[in-house]
Protein backbone atom coordinates (compact mmCIF):
# COMPACT_ATOMS: atom_id res chain seq x y z
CA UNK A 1 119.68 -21.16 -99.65
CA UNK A 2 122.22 -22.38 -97.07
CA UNK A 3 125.66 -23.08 -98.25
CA UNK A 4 128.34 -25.48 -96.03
CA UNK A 5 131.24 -23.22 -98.23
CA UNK A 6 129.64 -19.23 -97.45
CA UNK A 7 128.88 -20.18 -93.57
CA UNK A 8 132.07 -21.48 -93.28
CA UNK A 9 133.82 -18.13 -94.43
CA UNK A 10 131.24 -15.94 -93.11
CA UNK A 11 132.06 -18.10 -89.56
CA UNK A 12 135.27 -17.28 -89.84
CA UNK A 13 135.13 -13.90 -90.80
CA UNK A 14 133.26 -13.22 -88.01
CA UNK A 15 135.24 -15.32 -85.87
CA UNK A 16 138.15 -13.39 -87.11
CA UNK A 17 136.64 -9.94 -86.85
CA UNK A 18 135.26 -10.19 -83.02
CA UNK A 19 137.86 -11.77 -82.15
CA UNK A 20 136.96 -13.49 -78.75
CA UNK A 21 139.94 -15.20 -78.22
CA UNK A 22 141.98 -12.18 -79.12
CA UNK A 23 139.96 -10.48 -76.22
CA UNK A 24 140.08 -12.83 -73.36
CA UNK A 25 142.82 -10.60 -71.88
CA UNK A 26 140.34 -7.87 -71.91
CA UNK A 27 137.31 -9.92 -70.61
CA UNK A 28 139.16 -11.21 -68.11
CA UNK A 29 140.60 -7.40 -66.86
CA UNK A 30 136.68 -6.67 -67.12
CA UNK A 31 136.51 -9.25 -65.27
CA UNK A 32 138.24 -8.39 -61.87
CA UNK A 33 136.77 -5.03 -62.23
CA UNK A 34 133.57 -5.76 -62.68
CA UNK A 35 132.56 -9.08 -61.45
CA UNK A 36 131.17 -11.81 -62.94
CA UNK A 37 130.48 -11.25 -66.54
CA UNK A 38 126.72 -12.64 -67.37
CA UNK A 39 127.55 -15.02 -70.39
CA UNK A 40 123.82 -15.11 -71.21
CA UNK A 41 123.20 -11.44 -71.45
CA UNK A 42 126.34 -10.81 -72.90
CA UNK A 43 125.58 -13.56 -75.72
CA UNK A 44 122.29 -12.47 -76.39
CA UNK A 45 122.64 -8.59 -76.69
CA UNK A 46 125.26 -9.15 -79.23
CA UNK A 47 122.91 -11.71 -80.55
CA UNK A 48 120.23 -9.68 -80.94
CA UNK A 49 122.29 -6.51 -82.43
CA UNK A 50 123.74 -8.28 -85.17
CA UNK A 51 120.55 -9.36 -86.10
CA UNK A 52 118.68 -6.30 -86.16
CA UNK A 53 121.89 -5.28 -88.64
CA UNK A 54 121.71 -7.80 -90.30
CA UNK A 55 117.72 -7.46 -91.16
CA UNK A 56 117.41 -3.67 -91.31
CA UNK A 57 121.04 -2.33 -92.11
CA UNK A 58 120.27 -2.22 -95.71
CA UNK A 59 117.18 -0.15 -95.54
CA UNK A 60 119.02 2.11 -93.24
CA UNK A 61 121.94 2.34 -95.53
CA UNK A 62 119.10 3.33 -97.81
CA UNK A 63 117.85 5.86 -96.25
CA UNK A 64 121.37 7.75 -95.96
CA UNK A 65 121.78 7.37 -99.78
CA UNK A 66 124.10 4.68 -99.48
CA UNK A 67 124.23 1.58 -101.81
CA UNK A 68 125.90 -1.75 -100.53
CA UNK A 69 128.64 -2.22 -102.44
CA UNK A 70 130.07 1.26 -101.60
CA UNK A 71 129.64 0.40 -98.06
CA UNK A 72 131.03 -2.89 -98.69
CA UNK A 73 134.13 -1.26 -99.69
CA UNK A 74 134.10 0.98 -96.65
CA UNK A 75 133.91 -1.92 -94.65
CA UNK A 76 136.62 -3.95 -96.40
CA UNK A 77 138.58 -0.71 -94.87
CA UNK A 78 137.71 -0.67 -91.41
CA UNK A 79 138.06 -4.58 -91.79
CA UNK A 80 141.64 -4.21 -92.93
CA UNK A 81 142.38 -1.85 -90.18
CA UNK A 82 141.74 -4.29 -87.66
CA UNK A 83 143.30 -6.69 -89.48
CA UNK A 84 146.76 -4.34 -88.99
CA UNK A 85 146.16 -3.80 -85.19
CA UNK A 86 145.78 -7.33 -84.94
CA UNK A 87 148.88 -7.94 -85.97
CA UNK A 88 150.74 -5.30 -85.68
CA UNK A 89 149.76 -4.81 -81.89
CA UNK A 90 148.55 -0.80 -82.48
CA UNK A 91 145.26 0.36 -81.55
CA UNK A 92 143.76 2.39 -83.87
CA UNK A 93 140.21 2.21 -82.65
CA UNK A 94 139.56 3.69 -79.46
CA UNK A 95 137.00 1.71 -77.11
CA UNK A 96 135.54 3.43 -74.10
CA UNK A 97 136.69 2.00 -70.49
CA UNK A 98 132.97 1.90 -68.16
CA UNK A 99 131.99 -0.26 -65.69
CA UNK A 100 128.33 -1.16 -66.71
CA UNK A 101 128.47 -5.11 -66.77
CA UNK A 102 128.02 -7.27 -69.32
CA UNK A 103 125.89 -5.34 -71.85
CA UNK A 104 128.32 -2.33 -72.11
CA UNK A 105 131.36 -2.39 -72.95
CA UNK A 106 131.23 -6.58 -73.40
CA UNK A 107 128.38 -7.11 -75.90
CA UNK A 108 129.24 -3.29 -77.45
CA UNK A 109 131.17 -2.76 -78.73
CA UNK A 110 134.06 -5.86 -77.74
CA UNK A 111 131.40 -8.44 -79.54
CA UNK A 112 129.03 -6.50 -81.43
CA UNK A 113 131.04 -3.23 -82.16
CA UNK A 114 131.27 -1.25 -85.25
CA UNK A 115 133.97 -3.66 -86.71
CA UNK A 116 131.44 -6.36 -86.44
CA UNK A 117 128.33 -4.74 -87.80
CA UNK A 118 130.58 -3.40 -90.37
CA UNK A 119 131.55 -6.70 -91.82
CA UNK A 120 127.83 -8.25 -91.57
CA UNK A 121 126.66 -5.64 -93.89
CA UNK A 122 129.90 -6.14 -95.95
CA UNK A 123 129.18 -9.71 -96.33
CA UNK A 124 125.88 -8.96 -97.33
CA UNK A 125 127.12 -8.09 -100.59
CA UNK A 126 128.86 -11.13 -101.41
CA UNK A 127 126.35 -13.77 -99.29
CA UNK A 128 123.34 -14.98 -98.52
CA UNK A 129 120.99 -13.67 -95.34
CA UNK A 130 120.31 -17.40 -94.17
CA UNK A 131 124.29 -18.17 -94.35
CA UNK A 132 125.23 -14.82 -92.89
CA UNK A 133 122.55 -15.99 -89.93
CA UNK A 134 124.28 -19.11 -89.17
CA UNK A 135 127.78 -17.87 -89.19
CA UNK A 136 126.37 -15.18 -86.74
CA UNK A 137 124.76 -18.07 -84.61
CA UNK A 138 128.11 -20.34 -84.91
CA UNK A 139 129.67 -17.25 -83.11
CA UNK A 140 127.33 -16.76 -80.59
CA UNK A 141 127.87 -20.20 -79.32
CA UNK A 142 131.16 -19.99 -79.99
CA UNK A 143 130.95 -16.64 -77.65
CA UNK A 144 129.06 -17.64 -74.89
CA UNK A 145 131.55 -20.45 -74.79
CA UNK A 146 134.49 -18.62 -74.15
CA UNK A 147 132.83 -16.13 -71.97
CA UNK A 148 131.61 -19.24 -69.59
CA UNK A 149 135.28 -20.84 -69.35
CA UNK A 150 137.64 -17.35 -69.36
CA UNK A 151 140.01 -18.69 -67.37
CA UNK A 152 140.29 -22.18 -68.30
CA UNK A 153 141.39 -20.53 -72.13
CA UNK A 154 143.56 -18.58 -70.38
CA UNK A 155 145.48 -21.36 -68.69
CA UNK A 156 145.85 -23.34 -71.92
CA UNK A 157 146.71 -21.01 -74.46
CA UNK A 158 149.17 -19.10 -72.37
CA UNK A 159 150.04 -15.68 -73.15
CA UNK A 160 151.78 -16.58 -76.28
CA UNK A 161 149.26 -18.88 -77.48
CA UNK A 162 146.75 -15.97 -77.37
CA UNK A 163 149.02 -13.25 -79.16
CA UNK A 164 149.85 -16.28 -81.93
CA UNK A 165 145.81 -16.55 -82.50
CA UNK A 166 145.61 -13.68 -82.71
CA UNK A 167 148.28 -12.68 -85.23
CA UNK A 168 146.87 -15.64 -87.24
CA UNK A 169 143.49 -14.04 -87.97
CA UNK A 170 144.90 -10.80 -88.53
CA UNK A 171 146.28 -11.87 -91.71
CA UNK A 172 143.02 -13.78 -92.61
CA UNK A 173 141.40 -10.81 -92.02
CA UNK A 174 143.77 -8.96 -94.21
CA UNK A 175 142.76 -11.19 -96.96
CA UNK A 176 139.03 -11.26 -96.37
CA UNK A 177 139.30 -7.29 -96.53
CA UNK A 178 141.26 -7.19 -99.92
CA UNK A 179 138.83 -10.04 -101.40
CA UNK A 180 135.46 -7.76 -100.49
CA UNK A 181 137.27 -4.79 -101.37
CA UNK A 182 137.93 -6.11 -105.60
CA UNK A 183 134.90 -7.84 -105.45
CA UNK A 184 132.78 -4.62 -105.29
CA UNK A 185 135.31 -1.90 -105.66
CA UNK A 186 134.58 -2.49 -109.72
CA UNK A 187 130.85 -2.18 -109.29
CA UNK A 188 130.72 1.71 -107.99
């Protein structure tokens, strides 16, 4: 049933792991070369593929031979990765540069990339499908949000303010990674 304590950290997990502050620089150089970014579309395509992860990831992890605890523990990886280019500046994951609008390269993978599908099956392990749900919904809003009022954020957080959020949730991811990764790393 729905817990106020697991959709609070998977909120901020999620929060943490898209990282839509983090990427308002990014939106908002998408944004002068592409045009206006549809906030809607954008919001919803992400919507709908974490979802569709979130409901049929396991029986596709199933069908590779893959149990969820080992790819929770994969994920606490590629979750702790992020954490380090968060705060450490370095990219290690690679995302493709296109022009396509809102749906590509805005809802995947900046929103709904492999990071974030990652962690949803990740937190699967550890939480329940209606809290995962509402942390993912929290975030949409939270997205679609941002996406309507890029350059109002920009103006008040600054430069610095944005590289100081981000930083922040770099080491909160760090800890959410290291917290899934003994929490099933004992089960395989």
């Amino acid at each position: 049933m729905f817990s106020i304590d697991q959709i609070i950290t998977v909120g901020f997990t999620l929060f943490a792991v898209i990282d839509i502050l983090g990427s308002i620089p990014i939106l908002l150089s998408l944004k002068e070369k592409i045009g206006e970014i549809n906030a809607v579309k954008a919001t919803l395509a992400s919507g709908v593929l974490m979802v569709v992860f979130l409901l049929v990831g396991e029986s596709f992890l199933k069908l590779m031979s893959v149990d969820l605890q080992s790819f929770a523990v994969a994920g606490s990886i590629v979750i702790f990765i992020i954490g380090m280019e968060m705060i450490l500046g370095i990219e290690f994951f690679k995302s493709e540069d296109t022009k396509t609008g809102s749906l590509v390269p805005i809802a995947f993978p900046l929103i709904a990339g492999s990071g974030t599908l990652t962690t949803i099956m990740s937190l699967k392990a550890d939480f329940g499908d209606y809290n995962i749900l509402a942390g993912i919904l929290v975030n949409l809003v939270i997205i679609y949000v941002v996406l309507r009022s890029l350059s109002w954020i920009e103006r008040i957080l600054g430069k610095a303010g944005l590289m100081v959020v981000r930083k922040f949730f770099g080491v909160i991811l760090l800890a959410i990674a290291v917290r899934i990764f003994k929490s099933n790393i004992g089960t395989l």
